[in-house]
PDB file of N, CA and C in Angstrom:
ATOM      1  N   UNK A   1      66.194  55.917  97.528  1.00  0.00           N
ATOM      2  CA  UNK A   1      64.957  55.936  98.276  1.00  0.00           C
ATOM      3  C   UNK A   1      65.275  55.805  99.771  1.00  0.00           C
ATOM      4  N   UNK A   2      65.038  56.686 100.220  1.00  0.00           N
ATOM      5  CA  UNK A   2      64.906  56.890 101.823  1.00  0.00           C
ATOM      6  C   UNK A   2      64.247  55.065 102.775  1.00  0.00           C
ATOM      7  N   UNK A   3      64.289  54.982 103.614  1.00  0.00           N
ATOM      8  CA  UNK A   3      63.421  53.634 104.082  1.00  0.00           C
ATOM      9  C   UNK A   3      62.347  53.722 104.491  1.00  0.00           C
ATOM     10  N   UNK A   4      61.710  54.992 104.790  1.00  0.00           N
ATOM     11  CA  UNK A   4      60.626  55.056 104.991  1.00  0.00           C
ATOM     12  C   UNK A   4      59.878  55.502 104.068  1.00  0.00           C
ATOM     13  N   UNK A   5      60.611  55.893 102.891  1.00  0.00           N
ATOM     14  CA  UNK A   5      59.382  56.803 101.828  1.00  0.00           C
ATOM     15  C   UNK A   5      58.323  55.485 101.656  1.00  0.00           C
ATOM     16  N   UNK A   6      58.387  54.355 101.521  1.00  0.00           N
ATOM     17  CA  UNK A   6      57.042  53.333 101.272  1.00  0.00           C
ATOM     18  C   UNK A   6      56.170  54.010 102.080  1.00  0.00           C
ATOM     19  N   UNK A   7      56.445  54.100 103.506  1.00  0.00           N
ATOM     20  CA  UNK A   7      55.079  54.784 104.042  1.00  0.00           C
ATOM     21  C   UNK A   7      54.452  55.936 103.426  1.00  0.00           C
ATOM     22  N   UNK A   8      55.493  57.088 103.292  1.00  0.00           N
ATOM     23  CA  UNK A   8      55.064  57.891 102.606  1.00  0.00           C
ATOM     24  C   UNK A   8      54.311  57.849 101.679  1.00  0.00           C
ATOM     25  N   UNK A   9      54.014  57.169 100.887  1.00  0.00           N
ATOM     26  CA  UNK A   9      53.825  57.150  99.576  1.00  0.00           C
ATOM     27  C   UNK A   9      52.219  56.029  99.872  1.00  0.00           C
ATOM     28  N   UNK A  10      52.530  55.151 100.682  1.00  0.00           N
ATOM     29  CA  UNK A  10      51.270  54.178 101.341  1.00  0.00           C
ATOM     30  C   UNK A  10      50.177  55.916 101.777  1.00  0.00           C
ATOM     31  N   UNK A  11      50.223  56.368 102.561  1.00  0.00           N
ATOM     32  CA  UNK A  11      49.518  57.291 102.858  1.00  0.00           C
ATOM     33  C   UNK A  11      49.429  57.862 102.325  1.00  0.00           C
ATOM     34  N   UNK A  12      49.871  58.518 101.533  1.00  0.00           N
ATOM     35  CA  UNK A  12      49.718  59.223 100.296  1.00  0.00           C
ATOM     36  C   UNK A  12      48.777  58.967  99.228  1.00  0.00           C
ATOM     37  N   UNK A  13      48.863  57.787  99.184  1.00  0.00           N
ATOM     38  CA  UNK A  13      47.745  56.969  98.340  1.00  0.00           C
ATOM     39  C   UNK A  13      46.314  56.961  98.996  1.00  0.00           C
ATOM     40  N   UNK A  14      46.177  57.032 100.015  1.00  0.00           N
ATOM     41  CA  UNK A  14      44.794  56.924 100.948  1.00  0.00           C
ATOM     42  C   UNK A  14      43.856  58.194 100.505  1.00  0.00           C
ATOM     43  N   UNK A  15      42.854  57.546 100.474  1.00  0.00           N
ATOM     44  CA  UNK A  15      41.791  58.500  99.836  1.00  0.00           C
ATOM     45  C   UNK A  15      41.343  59.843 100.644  1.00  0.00           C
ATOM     46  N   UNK A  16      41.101  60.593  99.922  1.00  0.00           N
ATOM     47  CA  UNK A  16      40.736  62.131 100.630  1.00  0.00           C
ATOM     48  C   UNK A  16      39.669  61.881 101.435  1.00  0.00           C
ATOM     49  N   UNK A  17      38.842  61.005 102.067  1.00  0.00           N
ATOM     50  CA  UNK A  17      37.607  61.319 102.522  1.00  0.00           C
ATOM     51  C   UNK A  17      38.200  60.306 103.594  1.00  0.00           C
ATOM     52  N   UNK A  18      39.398  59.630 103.850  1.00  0.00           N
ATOM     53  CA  UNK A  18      39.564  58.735 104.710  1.00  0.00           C
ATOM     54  C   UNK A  18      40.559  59.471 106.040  1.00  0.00           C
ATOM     55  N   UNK A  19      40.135  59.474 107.232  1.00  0.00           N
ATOM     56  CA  UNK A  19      40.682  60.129 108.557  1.00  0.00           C
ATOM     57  C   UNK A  19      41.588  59.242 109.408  1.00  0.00           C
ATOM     58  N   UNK A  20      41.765  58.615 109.358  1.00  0.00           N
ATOM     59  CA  UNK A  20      42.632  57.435 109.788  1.00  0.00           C
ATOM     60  C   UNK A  20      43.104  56.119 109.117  1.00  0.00           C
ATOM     61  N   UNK A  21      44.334  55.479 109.351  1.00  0.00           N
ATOM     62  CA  UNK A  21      44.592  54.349 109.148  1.00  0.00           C
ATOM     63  C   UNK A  21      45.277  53.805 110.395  1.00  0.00           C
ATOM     64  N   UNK A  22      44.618  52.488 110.864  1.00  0.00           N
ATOM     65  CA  UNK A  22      44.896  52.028 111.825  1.00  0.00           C
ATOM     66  C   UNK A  22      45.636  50.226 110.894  1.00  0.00           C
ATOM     67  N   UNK A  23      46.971  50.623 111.380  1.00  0.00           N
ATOM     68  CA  UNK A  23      47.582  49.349 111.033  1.00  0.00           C
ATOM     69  C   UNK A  23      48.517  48.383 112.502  1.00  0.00           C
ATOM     70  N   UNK A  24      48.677  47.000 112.168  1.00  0.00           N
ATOM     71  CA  UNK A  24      49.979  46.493 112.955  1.00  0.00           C
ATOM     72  C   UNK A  24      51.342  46.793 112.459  1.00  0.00           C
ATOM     73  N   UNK A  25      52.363  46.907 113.589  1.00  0.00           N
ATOM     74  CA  UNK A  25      53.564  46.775 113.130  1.00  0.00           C
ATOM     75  C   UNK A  25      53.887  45.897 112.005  1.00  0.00           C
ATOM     76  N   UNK A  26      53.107  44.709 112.254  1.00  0.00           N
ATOM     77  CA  UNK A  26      53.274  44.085 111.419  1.00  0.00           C
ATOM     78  C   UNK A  26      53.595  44.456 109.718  1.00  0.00           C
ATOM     79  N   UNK A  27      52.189  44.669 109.686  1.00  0.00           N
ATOM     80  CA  UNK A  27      51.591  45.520 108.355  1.00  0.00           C
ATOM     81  C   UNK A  27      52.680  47.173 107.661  1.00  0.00           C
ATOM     82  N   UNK A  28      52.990  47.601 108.931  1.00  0.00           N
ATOM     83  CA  UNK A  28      53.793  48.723 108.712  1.00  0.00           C
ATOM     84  C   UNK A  28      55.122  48.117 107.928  1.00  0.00           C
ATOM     85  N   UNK A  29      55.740  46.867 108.909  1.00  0.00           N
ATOM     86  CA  UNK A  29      56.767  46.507 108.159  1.00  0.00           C
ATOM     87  C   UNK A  29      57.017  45.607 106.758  1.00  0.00           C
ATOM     88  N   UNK A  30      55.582  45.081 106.352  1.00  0.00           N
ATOM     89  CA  UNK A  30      55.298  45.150 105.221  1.00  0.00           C
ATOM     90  C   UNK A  30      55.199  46.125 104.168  1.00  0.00           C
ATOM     91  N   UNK A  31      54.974  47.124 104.413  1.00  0.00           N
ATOM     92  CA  UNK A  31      54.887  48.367 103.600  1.00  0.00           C
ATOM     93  C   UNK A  31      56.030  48.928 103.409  1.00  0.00           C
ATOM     94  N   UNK A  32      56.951  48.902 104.754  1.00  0.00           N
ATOM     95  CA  UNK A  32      58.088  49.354 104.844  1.00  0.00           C
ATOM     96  C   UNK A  32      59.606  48.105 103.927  1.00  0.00           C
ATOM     97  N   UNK A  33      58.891  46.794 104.097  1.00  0.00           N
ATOM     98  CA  UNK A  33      59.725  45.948 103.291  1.00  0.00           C
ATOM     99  C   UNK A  33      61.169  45.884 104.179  1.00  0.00           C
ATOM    100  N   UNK A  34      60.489  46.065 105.688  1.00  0.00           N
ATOM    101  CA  UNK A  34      61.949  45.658 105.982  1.00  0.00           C
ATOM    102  C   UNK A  34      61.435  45.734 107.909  1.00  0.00           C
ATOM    103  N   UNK A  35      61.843  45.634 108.647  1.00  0.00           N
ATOM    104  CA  UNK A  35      61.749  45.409 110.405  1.00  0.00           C
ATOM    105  C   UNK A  35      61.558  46.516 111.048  1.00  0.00           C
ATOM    106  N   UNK A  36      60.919  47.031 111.747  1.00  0.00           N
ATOM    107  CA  UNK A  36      60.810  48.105 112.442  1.00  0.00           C
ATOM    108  C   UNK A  36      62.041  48.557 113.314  1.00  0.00           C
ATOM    109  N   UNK A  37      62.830  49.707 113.663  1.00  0.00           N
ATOM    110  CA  UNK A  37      64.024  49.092 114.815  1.00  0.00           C
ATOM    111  C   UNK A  37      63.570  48.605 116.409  1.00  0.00           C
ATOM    112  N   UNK A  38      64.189  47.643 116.764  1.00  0.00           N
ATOM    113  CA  UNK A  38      63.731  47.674 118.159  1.00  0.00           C
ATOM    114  C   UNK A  38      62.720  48.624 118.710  1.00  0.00           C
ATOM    115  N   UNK A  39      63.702  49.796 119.371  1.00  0.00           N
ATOM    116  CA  UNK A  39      63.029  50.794 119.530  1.00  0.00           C
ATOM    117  C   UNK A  39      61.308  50.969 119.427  1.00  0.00           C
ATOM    118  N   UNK A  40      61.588  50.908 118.436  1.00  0.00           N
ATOM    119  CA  UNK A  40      59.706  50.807 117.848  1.00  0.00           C
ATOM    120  C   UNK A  40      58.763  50.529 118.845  1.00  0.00           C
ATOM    121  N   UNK A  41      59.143  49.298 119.234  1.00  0.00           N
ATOM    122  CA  UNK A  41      58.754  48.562 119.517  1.00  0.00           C
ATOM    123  C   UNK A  41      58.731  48.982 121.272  1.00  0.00           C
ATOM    124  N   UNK A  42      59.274  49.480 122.245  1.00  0.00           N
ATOM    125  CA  UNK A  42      59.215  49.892 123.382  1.00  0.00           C
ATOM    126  C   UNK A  42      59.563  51.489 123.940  1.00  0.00           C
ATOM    127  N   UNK A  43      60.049  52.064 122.696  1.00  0.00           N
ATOM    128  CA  UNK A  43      60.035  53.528 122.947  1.00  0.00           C
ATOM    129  C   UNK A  43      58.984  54.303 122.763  1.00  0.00           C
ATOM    130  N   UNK A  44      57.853  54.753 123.175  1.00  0.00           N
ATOM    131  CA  UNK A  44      56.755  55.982 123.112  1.00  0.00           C
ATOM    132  C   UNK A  44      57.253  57.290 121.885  1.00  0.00           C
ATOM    133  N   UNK A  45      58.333  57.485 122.431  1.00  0.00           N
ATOM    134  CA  UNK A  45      58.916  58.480 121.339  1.00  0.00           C
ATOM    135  C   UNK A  45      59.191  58.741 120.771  1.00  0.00           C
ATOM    136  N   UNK A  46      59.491  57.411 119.860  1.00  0.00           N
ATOM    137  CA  UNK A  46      60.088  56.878 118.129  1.00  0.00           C
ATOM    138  C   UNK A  46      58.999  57.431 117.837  1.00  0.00           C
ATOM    139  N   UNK A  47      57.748  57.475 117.574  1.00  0.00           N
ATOM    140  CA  UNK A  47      56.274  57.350 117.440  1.00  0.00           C
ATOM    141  C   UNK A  47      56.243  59.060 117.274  1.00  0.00           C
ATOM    142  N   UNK A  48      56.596  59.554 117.993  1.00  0.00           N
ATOM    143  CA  UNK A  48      56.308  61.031 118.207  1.00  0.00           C
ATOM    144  C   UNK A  48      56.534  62.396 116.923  1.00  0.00           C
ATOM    145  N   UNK A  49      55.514  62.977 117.070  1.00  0.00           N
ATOM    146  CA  UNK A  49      55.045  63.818 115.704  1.00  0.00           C
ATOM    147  C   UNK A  49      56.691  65.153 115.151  1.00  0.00           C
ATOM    148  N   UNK A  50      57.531  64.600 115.822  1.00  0.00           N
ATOM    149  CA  UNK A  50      58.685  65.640 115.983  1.00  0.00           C
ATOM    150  C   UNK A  50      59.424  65.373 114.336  1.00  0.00           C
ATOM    151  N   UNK A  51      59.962  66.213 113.932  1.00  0.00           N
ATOM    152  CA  UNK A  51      60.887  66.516 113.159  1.00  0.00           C
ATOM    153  C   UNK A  51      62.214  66.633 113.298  1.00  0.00           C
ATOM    154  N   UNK A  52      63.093  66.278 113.037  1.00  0.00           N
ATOM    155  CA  UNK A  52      64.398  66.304 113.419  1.00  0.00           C
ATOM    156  C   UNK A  52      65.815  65.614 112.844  1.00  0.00           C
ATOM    157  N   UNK A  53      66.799  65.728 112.637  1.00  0.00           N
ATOM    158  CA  UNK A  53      67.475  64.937 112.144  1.00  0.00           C
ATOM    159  C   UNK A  53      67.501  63.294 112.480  1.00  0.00           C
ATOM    160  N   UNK A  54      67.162  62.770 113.782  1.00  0.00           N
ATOM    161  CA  UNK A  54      67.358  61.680 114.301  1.00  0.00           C
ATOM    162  C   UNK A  54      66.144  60.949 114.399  1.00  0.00           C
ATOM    163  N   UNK A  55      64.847  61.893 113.546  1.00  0.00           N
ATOM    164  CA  UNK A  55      63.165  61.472 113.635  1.00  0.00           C
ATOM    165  C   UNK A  55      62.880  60.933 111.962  1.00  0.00           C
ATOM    166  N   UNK A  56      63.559  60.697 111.308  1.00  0.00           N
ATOM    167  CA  UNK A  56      63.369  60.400 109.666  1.00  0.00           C
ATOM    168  C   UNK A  56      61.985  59.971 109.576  1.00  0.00           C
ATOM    169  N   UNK A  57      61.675  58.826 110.705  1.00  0.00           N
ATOM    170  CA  UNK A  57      60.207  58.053 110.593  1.00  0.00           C
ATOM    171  C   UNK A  57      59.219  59.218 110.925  1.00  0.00           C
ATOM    172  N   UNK A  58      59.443  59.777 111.532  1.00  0.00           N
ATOM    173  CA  UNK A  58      58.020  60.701 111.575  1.00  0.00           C
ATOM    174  C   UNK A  58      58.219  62.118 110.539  1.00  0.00           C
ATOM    175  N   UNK A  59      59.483  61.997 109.581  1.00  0.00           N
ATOM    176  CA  UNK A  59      59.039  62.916 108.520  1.00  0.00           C
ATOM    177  C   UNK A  59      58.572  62.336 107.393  1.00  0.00           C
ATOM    178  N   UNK A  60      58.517  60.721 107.364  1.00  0.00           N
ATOM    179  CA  UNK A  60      57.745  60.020 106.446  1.00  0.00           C
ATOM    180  C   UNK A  60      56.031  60.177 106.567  1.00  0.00           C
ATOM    181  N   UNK A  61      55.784  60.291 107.871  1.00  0.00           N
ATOM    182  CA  UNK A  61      54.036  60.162 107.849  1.00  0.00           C
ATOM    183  C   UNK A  61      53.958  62.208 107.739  1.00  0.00           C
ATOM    184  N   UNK A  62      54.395  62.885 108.815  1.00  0.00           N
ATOM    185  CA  UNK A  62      54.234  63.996 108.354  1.00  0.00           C
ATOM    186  C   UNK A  62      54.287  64.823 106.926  1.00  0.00           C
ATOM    187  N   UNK A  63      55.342  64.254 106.337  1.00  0.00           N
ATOM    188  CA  UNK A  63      55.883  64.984 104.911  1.00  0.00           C
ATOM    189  C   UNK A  63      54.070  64.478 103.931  1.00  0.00           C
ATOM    190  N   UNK A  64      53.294  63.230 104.398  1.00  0.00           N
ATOM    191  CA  UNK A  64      52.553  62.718 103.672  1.00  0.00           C
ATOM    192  C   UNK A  64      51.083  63.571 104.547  1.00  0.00           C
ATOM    193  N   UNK A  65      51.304  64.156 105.168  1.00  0.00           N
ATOM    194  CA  UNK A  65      50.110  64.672 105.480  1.00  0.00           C
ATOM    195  C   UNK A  65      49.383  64.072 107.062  1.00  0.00           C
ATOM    196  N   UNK A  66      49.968  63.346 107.915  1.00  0.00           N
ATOM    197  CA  UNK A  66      49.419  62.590 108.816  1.00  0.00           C
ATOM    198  C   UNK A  66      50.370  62.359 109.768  1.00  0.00           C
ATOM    199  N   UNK A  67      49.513  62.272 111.001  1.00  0.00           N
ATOM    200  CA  UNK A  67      50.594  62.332 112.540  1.00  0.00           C
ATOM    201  C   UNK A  67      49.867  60.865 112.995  1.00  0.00           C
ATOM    202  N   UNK A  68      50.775  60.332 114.155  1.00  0.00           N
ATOM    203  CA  UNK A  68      50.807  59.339 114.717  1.00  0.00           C
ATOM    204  C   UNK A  68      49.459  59.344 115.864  1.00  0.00           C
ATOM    205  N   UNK A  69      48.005  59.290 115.946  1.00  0.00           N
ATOM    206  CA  UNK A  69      47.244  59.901 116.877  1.00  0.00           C
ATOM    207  C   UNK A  69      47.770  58.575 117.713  1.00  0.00           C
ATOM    208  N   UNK A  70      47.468  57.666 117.870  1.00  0.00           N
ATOM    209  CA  UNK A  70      47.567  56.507 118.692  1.00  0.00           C
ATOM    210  C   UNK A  70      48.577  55.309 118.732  1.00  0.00           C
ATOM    211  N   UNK A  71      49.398  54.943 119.692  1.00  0.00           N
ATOM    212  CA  UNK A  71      50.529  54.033 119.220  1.00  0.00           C
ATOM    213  C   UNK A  71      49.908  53.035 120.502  1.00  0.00           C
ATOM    214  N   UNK A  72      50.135  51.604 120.498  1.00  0.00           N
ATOM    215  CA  UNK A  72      49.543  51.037 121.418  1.00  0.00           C
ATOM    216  C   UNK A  72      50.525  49.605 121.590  1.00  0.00           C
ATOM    217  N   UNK A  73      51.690  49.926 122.541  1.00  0.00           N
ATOM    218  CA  UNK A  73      53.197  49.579 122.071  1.00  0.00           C
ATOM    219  C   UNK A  73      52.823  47.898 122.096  1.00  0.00           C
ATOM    220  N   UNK A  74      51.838  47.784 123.141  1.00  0.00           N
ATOM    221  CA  UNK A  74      51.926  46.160 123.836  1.00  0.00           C
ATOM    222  C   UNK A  74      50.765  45.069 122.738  1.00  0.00           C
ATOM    223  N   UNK A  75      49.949  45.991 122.264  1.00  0.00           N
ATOM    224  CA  UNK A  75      49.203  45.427 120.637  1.00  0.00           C
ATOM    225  C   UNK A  75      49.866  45.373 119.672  1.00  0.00           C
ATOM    226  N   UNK A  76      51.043  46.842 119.358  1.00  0.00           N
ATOM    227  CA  UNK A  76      51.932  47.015 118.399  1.00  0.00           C
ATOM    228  C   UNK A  76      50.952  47.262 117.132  1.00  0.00           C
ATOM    229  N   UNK A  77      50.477  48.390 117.786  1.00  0.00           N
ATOM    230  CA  UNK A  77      49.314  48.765 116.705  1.00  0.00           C
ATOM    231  C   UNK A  77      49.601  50.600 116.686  1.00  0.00           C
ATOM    232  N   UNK A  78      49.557  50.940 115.694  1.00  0.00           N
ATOM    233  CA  UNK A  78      49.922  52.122 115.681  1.00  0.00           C
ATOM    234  C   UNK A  78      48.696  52.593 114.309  1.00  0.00           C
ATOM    235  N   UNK A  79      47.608  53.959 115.096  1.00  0.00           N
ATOM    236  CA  UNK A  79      46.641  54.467 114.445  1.00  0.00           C
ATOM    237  C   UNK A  79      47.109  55.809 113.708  1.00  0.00           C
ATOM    238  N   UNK A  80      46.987  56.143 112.344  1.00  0.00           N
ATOM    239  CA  UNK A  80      47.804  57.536 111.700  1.00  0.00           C
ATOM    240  C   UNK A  80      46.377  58.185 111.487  1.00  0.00           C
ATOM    241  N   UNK A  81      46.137  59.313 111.775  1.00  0.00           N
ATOM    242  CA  UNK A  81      45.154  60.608 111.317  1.00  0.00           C
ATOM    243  C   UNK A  81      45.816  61.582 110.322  1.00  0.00           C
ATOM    244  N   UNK A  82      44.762  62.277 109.707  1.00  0.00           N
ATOM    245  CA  UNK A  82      45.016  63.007 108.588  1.00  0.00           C
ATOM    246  C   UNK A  82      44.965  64.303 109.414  1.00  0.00           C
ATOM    247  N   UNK A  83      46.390  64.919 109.241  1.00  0.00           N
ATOM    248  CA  UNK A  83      45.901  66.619 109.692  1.00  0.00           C
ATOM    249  C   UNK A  83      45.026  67.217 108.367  1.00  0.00           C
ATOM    250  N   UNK A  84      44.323  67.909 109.186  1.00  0.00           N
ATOM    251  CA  UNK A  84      43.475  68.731 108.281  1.00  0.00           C
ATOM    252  C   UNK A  84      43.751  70.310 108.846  1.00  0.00           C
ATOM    253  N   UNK A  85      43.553  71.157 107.277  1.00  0.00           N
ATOM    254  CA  UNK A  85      43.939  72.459 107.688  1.00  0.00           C
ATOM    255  C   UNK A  85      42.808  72.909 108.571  1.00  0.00           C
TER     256      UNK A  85
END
């Protein structure tokens, strides 16, 4: 299991009629069962909807259907939206 598939699979579970989930880091790293990296925590761009070998975390919310709309580093609150076709 990858370290982020929990998220995956957390969103995944979220109901079809629901457009957002707004969680804390906190909460994320509960789901995740393990610490966010630093980073997280003061980089803008960890966060960012990119794909890539060095982006694993954002092919966990993407692969599940949902991009990062809002990250809010100094609350440490990070809001996920559902792309819709």
């Amino acid at each position: 299991m990858a370290k982020y598939d929990p998220l995956t699979g957390f969103l995944q579970r979220q109901p079809a009629d629901k457009d957002t989930v707004r969680m804390s880091f906190q909460r994320l790293e509960e789901i995740l069962g393990r610490s966010l990296p630093p980073s997280a925590r003061y980089d803008r761009t960890w966060w960012g909807n990119t794909v890539n070998r060095t982006r694993v975390q954002a092919h966990a919310w993407l692969t599940a259907g949902w991009t990062v709309a809002v990250v809010d580093l100094g609350e440490e609150l990070v809001i996920f939206a559902r792309r819709r076709p």
